[in-house]
Protein backbone atom coordinates (compact mmCIF):
# COMPACT_ATOMS: atom_id res chain seq x y z
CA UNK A 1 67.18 107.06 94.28
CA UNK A 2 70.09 105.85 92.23
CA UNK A 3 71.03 102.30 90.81
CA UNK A 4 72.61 100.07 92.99
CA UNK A 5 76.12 100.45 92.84
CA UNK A 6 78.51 97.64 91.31
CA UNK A 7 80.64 95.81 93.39
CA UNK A 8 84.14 96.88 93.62
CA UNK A 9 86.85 93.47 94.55
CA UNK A 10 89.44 94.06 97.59
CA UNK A 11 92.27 93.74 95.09
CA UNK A 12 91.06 97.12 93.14
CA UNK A 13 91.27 98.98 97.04
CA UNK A 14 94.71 98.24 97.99
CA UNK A 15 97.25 100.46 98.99
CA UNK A 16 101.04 100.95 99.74
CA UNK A 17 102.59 103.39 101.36
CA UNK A 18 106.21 103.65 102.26
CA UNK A 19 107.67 105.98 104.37
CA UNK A 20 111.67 106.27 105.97
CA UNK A 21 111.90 106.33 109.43
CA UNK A 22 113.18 109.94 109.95
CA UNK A 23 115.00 111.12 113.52
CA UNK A 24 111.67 113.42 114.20
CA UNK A 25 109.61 110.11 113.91
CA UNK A 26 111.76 108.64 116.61
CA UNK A 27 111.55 108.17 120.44
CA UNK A 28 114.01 107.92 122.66
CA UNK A 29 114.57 104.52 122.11
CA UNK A 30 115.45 105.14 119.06
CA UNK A 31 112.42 103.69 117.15
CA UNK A 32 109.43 104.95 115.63
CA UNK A 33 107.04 106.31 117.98
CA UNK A 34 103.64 104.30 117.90
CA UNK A 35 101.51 107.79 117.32
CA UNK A 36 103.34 108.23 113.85
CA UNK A 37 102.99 104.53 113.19
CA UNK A 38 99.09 105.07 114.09
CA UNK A 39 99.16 107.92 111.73
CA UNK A 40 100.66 106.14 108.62
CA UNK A 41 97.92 103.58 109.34
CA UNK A 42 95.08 105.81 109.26
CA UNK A 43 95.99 107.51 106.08
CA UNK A 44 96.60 104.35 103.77
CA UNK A 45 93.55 102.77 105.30
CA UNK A 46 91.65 105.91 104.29
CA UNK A 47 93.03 106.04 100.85
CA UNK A 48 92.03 101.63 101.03
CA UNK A 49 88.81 103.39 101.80
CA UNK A 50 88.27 106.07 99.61
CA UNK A 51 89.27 103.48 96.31
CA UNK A 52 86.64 101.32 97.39
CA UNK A 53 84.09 104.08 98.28
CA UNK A 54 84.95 107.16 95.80
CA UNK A 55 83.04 108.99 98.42
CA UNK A 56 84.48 111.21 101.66
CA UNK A 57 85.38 108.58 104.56
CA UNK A 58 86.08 109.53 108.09
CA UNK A 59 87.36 106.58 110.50
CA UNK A 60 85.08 105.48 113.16
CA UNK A 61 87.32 103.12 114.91
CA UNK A 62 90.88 101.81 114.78
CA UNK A 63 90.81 98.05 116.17
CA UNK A 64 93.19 94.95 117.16
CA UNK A 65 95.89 97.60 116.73
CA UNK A 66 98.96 95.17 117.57
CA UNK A 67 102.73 96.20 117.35
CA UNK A 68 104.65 93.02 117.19
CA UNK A 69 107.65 94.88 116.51
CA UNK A 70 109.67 98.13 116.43
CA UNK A 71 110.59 100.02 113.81
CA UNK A 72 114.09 101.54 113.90
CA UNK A 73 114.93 104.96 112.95
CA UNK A 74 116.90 104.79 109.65
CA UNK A 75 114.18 101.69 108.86
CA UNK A 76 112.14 101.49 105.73
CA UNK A 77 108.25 101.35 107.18
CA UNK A 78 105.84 99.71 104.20
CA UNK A 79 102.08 99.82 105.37
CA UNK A 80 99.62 97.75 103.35
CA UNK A 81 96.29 98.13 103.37
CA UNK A 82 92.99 96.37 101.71
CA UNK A 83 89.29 96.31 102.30
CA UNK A 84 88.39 93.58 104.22
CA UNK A 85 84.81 94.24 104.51
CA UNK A 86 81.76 96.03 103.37
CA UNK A 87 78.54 96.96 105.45
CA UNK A 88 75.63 99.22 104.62
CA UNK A 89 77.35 102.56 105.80
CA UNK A 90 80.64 101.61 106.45
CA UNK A 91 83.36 99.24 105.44
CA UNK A 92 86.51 97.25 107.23
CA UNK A 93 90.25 97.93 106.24
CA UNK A 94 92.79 95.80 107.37
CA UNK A 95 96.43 96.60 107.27
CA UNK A 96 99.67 95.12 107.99
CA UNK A 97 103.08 96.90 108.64
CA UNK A 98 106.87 95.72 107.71
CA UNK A 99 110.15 97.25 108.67
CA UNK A 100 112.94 97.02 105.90
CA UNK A 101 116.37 97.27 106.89
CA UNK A 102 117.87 99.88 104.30
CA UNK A 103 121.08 98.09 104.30
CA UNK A 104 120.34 93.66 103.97
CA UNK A 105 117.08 94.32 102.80
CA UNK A 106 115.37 92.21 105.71
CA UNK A 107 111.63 92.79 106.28
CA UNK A 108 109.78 92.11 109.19
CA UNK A 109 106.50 92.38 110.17
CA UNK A 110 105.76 95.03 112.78
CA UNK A 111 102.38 95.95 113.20
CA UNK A 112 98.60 94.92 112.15
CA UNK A 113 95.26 96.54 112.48
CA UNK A 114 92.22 96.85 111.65
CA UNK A 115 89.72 99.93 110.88
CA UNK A 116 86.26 100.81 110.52
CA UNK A 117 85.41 103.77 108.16
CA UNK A 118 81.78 105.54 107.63
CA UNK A 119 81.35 106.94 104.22
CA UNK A 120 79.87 110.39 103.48
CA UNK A 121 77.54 111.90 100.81
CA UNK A 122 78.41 116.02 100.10
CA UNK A 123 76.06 116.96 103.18
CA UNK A 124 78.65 115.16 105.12
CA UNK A 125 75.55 112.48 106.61
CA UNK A 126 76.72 108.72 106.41
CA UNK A 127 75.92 107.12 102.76
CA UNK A 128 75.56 103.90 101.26
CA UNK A 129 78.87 101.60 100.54
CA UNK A 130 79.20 100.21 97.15
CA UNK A 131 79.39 96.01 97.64
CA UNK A 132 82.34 94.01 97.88
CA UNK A 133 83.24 91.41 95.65
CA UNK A 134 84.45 88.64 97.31
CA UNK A 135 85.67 86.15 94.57
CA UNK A 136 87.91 83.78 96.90
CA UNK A 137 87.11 82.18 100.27
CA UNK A 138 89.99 84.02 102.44
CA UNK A 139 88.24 87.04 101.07
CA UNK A 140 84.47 85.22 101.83
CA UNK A 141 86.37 84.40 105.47
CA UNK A 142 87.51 88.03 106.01
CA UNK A 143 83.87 89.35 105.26
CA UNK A 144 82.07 87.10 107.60
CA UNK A 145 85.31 87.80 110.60
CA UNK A 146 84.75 91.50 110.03
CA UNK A 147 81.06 90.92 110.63
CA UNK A 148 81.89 89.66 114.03
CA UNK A 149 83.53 91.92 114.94
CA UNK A 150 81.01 94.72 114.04
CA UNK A 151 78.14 92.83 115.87
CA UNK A 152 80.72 92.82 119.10
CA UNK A 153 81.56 96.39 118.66
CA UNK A 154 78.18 97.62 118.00
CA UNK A 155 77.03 95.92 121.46
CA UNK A 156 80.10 96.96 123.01
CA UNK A 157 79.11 100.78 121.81
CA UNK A 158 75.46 99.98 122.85
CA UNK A 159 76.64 98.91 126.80
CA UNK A 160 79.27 102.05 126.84
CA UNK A 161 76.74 104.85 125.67
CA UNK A 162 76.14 107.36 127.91
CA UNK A 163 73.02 107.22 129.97
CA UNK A 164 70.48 110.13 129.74
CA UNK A 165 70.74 113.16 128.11
């Protein structure tokens, strides 16, 4: 077995990804539709994912997926994500997503979520997470609200299993 690994801070995980709202990434409304937003989420919260990790990731779940906003076709889309949270296996990545108008420059804040990634060795079996390095107390209070939520998911996951075999 290998030496512990050394603990990697949130700020050295962070991503941002911008992307222009294109016509083909528009609904009839004439905003983006919520699959592609869902898409630009899960790839920057891999990549938030992968930095921490430097191992394979797959997601396991995407939670408290929220869209407080539109985005407009034409729109700038900005999607930032960050590690919240480290577990044995598997680690939480928060992100947040803002619409720029190309034009004033105006950003608002469209969308939020959170996702749960399990790492993987080269066998593709789940592997250990290096620590996180939580050197404030938001980033102490994001670890310990991630935890939470894990323990409520993994009883959630636990009454939902299928019975039998």
């Amino acid at each position: 077995m290998g030496a512990p690994e050394k603990p990697r801070s949130p700020r050295d995980s962070e991503v941002l990804t911008t992307e222009i709202v294109l016509p083909g990434d528009g609904n009839a409304l004439g905003t983006a539709f919520g699959g592609k937003v869902m898409q630009w989420i899960d790839t920057t919260a891999a990549i938030a994912a992968i930095r921490h990790t430097r191992k394979v990731v797959v997601t396991a779940s995407m939670d408290e997926l929220h869209f407080h906003a539109p985005i407009k076709v034409g729109e700038i889309a900005q999607i930032q994500a960050r590690v919240n949270a480290v577990f044995q296996r598997s680690l939480e990545v928060g992100v947040e997503v803002y619409s720029e108008d190309q034009l004033t420059g105006t950003r608002k804040h469209t969308c939020s979520a959170l996702l749960t990634f399990a790492a993987l060795d080269a066998e593709g079996r789940p592997t250990t997470v290096p620590p996180l390095l939580l050197e404030t107390q938001e980033e102490r209070d994001l670890q310990a609200a991630a935890e939470a939520r894990r323990a409520h998911r993994l009883a959630n996951r636990r009454r939902t299993a299928p019975k039998g075999g």
